[in-house]
Protein backbone atom coordinates (compact mmCIF):
# COMPACT_ATOMS: atom_id res chain seq x y z
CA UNK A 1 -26.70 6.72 19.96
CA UNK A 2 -27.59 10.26 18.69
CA UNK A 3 -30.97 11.76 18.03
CA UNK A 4 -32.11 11.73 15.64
CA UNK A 5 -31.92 7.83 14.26
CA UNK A 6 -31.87 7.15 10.11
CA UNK A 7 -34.55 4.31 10.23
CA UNK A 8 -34.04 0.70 8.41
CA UNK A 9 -36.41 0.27 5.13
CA UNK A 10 -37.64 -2.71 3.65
CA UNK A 11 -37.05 -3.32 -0.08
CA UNK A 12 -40.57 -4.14 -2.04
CA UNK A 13 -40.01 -7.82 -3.54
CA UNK A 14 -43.37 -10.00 -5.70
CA UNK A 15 -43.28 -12.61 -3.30
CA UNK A 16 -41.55 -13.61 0.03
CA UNK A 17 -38.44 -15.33 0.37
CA UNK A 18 -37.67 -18.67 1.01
CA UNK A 19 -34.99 -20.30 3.43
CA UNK A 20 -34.49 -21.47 7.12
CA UNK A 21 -32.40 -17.76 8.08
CA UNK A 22 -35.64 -15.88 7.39
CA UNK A 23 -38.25 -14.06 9.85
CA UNK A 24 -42.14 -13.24 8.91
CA UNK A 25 -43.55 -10.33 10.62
CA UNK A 26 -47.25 -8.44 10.34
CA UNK A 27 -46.50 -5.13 8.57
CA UNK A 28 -49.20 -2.92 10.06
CA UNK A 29 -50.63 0.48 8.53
CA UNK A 30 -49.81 2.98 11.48
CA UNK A 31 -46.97 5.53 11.90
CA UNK A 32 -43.10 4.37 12.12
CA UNK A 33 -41.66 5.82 15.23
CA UNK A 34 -38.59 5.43 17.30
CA UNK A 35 -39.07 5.22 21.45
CA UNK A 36 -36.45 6.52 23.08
CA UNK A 37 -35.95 6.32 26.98
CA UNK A 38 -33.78 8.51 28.23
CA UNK A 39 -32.49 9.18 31.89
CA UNK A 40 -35.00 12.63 31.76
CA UNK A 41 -37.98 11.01 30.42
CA UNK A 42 -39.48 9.64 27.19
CA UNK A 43 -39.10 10.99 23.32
CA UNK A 44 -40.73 9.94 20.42
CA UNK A 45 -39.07 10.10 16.74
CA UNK A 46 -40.95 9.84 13.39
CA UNK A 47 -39.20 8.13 10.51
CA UNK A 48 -38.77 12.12 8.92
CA UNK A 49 -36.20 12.43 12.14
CA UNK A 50 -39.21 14.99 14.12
CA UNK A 51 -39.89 14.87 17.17
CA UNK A 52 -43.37 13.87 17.32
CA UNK A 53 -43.91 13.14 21.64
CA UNK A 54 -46.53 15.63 21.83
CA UNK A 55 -48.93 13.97 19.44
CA UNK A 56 -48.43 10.56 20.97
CA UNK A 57 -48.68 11.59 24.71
CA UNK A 58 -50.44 8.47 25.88
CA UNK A 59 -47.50 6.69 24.42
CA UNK A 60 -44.73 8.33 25.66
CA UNK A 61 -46.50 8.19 29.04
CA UNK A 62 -46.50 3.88 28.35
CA UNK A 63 -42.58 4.62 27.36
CA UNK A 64 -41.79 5.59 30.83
CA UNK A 65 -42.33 1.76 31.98
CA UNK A 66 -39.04 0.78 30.06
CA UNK A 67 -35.65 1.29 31.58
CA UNK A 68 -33.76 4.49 30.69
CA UNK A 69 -31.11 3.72 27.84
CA UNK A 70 -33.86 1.46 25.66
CA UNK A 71 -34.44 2.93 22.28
CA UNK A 72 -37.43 0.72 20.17
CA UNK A 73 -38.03 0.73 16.31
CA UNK A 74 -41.92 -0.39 15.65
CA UNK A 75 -45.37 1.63 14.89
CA UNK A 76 -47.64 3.55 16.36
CA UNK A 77 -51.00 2.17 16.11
CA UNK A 78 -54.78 3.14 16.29
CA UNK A 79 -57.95 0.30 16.63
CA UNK A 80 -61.62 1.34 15.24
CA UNK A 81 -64.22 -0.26 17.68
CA UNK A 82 -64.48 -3.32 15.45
CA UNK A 83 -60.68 -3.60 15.97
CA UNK A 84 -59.36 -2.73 12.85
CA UNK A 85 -56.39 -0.53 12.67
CA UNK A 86 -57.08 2.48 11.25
CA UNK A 87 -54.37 4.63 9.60
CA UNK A 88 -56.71 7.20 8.74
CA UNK A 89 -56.72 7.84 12.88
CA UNK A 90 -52.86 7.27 13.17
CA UNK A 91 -52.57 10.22 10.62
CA UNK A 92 -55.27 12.51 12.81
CA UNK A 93 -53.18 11.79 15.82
CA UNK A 94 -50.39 12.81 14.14
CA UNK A 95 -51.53 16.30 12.65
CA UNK A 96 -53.33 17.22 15.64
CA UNK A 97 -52.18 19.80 18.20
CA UNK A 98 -50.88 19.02 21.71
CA UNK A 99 -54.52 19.72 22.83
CA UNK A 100 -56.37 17.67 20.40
CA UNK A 101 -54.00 15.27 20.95
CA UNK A 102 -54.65 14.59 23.93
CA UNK A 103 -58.84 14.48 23.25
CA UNK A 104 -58.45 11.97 20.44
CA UNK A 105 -56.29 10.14 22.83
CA UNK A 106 -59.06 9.60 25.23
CA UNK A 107 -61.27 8.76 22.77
CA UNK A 108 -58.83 5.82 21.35
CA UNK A 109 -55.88 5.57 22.60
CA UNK A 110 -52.63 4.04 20.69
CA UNK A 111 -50.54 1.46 20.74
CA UNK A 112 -46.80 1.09 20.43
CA UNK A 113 -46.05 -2.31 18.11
CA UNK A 114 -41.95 -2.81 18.86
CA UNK A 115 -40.06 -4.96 16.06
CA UNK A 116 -36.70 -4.46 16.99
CA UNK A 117 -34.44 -3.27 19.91
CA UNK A 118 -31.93 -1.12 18.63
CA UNK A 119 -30.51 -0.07 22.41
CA UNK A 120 -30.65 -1.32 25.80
CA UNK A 121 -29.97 -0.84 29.02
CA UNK A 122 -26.32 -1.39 29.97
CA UNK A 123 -24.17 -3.64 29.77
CA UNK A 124 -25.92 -4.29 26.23
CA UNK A 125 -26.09 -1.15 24.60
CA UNK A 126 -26.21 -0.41 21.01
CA UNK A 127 -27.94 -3.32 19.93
CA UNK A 128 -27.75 -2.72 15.81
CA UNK A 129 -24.58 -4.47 15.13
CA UNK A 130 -26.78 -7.95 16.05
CA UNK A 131 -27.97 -10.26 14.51
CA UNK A 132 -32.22 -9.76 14.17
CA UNK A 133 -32.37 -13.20 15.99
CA UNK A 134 -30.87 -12.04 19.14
CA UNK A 135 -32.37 -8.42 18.73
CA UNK A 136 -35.56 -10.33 18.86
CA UNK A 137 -34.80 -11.98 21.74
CA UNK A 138 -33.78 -8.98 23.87
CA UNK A 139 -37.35 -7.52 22.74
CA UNK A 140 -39.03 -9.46 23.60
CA UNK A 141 -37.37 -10.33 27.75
CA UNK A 142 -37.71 -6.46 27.86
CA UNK A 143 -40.98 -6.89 27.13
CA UNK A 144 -42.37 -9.69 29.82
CA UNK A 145 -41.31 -7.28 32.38
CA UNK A 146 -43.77 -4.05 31.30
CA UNK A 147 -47.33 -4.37 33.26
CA UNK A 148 -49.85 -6.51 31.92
CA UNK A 149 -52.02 -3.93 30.27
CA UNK A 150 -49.38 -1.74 28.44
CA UNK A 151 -49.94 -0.98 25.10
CA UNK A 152 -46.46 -1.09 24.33
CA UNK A 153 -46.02 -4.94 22.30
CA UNK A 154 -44.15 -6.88 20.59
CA UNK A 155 -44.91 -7.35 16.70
CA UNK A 156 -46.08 -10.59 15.72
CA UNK A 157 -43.50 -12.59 14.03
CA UNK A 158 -42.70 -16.42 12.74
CA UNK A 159 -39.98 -18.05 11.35
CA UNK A 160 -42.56 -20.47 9.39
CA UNK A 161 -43.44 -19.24 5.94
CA UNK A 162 -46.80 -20.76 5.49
CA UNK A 163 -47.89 -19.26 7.91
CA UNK A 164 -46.68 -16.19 7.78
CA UNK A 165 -48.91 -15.85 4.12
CA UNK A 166 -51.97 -17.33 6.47
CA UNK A 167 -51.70 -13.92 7.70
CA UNK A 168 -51.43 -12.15 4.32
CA UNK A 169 -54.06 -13.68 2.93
CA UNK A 170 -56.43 -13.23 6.18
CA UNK A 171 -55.48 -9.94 7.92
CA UNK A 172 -55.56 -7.79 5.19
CA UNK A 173 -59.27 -6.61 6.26
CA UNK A 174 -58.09 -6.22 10.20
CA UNK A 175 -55.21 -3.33 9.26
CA UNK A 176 -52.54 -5.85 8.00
CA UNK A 177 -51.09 -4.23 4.79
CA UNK A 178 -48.25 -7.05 4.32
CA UNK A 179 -45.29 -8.96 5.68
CA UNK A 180 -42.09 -8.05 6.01
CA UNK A 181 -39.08 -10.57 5.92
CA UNK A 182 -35.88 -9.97 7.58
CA UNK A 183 -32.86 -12.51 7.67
CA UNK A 184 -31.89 -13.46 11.35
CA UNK A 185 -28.29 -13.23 10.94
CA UNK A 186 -28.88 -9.44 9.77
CA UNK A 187 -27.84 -6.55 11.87
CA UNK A 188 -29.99 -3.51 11.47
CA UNK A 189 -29.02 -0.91 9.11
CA UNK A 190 -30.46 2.31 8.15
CA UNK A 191 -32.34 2.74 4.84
CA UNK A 192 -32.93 -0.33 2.28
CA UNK A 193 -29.42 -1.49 2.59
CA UNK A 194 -30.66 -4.44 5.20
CA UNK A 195 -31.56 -7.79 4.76
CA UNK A 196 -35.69 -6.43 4.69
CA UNK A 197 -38.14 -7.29 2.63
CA UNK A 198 -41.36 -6.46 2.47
CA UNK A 199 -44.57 -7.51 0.65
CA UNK A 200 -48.19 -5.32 -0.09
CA UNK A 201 -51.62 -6.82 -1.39
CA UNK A 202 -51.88 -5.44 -4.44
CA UNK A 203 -54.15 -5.18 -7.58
CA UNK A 204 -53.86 -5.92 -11.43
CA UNK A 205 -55.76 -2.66 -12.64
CA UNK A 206 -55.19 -0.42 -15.54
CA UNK A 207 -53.68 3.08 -15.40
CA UNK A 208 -53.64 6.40 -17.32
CA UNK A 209 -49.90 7.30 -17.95
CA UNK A 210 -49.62 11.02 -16.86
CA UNK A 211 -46.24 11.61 -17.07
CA UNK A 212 -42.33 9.89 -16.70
CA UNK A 213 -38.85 9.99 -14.79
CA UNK A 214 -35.77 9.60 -17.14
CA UNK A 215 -35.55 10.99 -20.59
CA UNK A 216 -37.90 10.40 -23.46
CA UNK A 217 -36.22 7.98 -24.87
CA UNK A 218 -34.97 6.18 -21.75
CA UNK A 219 -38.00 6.57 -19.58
CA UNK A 220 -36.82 5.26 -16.33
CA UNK A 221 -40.12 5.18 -14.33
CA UNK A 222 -43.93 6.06 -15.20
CA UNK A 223 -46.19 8.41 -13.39
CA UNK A 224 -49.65 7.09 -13.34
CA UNK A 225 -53.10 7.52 -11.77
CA UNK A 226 -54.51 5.78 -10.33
CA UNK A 227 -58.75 4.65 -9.66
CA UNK A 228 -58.93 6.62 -6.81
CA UNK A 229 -57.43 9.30 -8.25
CA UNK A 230 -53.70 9.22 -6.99
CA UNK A 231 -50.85 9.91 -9.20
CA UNK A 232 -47.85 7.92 -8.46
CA UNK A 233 -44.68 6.70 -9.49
CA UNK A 234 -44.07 3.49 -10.75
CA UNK A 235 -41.34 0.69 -9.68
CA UNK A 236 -38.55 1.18 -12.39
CA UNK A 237 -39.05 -0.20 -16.53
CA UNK A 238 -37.44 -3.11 -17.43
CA UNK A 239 -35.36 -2.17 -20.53
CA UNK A 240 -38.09 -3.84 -22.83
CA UNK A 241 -41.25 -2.23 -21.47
CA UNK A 242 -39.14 1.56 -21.80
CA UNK A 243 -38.70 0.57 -25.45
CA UNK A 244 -41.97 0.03 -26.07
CA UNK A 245 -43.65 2.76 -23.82
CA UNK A 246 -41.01 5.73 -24.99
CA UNK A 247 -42.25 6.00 -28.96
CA UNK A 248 -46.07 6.62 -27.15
CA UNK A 249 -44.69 9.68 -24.71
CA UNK A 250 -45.24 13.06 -25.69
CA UNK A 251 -43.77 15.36 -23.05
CA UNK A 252 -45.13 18.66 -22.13
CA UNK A 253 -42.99 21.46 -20.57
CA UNK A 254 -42.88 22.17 -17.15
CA UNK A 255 -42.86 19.78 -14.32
CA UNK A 256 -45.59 18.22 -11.89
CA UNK A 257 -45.38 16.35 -8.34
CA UNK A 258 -46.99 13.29 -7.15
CA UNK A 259 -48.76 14.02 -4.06
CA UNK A 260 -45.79 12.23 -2.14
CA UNK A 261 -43.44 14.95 -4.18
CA UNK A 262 -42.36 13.43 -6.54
CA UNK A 263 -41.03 15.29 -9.47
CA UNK A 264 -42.12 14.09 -13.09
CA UNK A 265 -42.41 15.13 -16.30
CA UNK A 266 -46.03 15.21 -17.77
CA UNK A 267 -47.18 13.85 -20.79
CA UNK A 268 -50.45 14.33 -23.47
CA UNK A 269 -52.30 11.56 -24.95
CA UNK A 270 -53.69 8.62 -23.81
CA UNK A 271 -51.45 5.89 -22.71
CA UNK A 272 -52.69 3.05 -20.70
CA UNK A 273 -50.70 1.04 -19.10
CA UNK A 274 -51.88 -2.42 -17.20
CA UNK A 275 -49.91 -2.70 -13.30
CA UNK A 276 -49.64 -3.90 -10.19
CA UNK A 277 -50.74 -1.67 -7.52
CA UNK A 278 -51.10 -1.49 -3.78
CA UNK A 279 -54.45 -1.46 -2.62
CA UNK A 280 -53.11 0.12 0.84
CA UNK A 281 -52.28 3.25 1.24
CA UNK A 282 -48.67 2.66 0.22
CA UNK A 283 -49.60 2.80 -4.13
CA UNK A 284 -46.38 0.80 -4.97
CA UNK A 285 -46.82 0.25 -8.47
CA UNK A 286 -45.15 -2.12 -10.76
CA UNK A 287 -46.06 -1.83 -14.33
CA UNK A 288 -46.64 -5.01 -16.45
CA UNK A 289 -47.64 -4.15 -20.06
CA UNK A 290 -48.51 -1.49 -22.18
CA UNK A 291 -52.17 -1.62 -23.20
């Protein structure tokens, strides 16, 4: 398995999925990283492909408990003292230098949330070709045999619908930004061409149109801001809310960014447009009517 690893991506859906060959598992709002265990020692990856071990020190120390030849998909994690996770520390963790690193680490140190084996030791090896059922398995074995008080874990997860929306609808406050389903016959594969999908709480709000993706006539996406002041891009139009939306644009030369970088092309006037918006971090935003 080469460094470094194209991740897996869940695919945003309105509601979960339904069926016995489905998983439930707590999406929590840290920062995706790949452990990998090599014969020398322990490296961490970040979803971008960098190598991020010196930010996550305390981690990579924890990483050193696994047998060489393991490589983990899951989330690095930070708790407040009330035991919320916090992405707002994640993301200081992960800008900080090797030497503030190491501080914040001793002031709250992280924790490694694993949701999927992707290697093991031999005679397993490259574990992606497997069905999620039996990758889950082999986590969680590997797992009983770290010491008690690592802070390497396995995500929680339940085959059980009901009560995998228990946990939506009550762990939103703790850190929990959503579920993510994944078919147990699936094997993993990098970006959103697995069997993942994911679900965010979200909010019915309305939305200044600031600019679109596509042509005039054929607007393909909106970009919108947000109340708290983000601009971002919305899910695709349906082919009857672009119809109705494109006679209102009036595009402006030039182009502008979303402050995730993506490129759009402004508009003047005021459009408002009613959606359905993440109220995590994550503004995945689905627009339902033109106002």
């Amino acid at each position: 398995m080469d460094w470094p690893l194209s991740v897996a991506l869940a695919q945003p859906v309105p509601e979960l999925p339904t069926g016995t060959d489905w998983s439930y598992e707590v999406k929590l709002d840290g920062h995706r990283m790949i452990m990998w265990r090599t014969d020398d020692g322990v490296r961490l990856q970040a979803r971008s492909g960098r190598d991020v071990t010196a930010a996550w020190g305390d981690l990579a120390l924890a990483g050193h408990h696994l047998p060489a030849g393991t490589v983990l998909d899951g989330e690095a994690v930070i708790t407040t003292e009330d035991g919320r996770i916090s992405f707002e520390a994640a993301q200081a963790r992960a800008a900080s230098s090797p030497t503030r690193a190491r501080r914040l680490a001793a002031q709250r140190p992280a924790h490694y949330i694993a949701f999927d084996a992707l290697q093991l030791p031999s005679p397993n090896g490259d574990m992606r070709a497997r069905p999620y059922s039996e990758r889950r398995a082999a986590l969680l074995n590997l797992l009983t045999e770290l010491p008690a008080n690592t802070p390497i874990q396995a995500v929680s997860a339940t085959t059980d619908r009901d009560t995998a929306l228990t946990w939506y609808n009550t762990l939103h406050k703790h850190g929990v930004e959503g579920i993510v389903a994944k078919r147990t016959t699936s094997p993993y594969r990098a970006g959103r061409a697995g069997a993942w999908l994911k679900i965010r709480h979200a909010d019915t709000i309305e939305a200044a149109v600031v600019g679109f993706t596509g042509t005039v006539r054929q607007p393909r996406a909106l970009a919108v801001r947000l109340p708290d002041g983000r601009v971002a891009l919305s899910q695709r139009l349906t082919t009857a809310l672009a119809t109705r939306i494109a006679p209102r644009l009036v595009p402006q030369p030039g182009r502008a960014y979303t402050q995730g970088g993506d490129a759009y092309t402004p508009v003047s006037g005021e459009v408002v447009v009613e959606v359905v918006a993440g109220t995590t971090r994550h503004a995945v935003v689905t627009v339902v009517r033109l106002r």
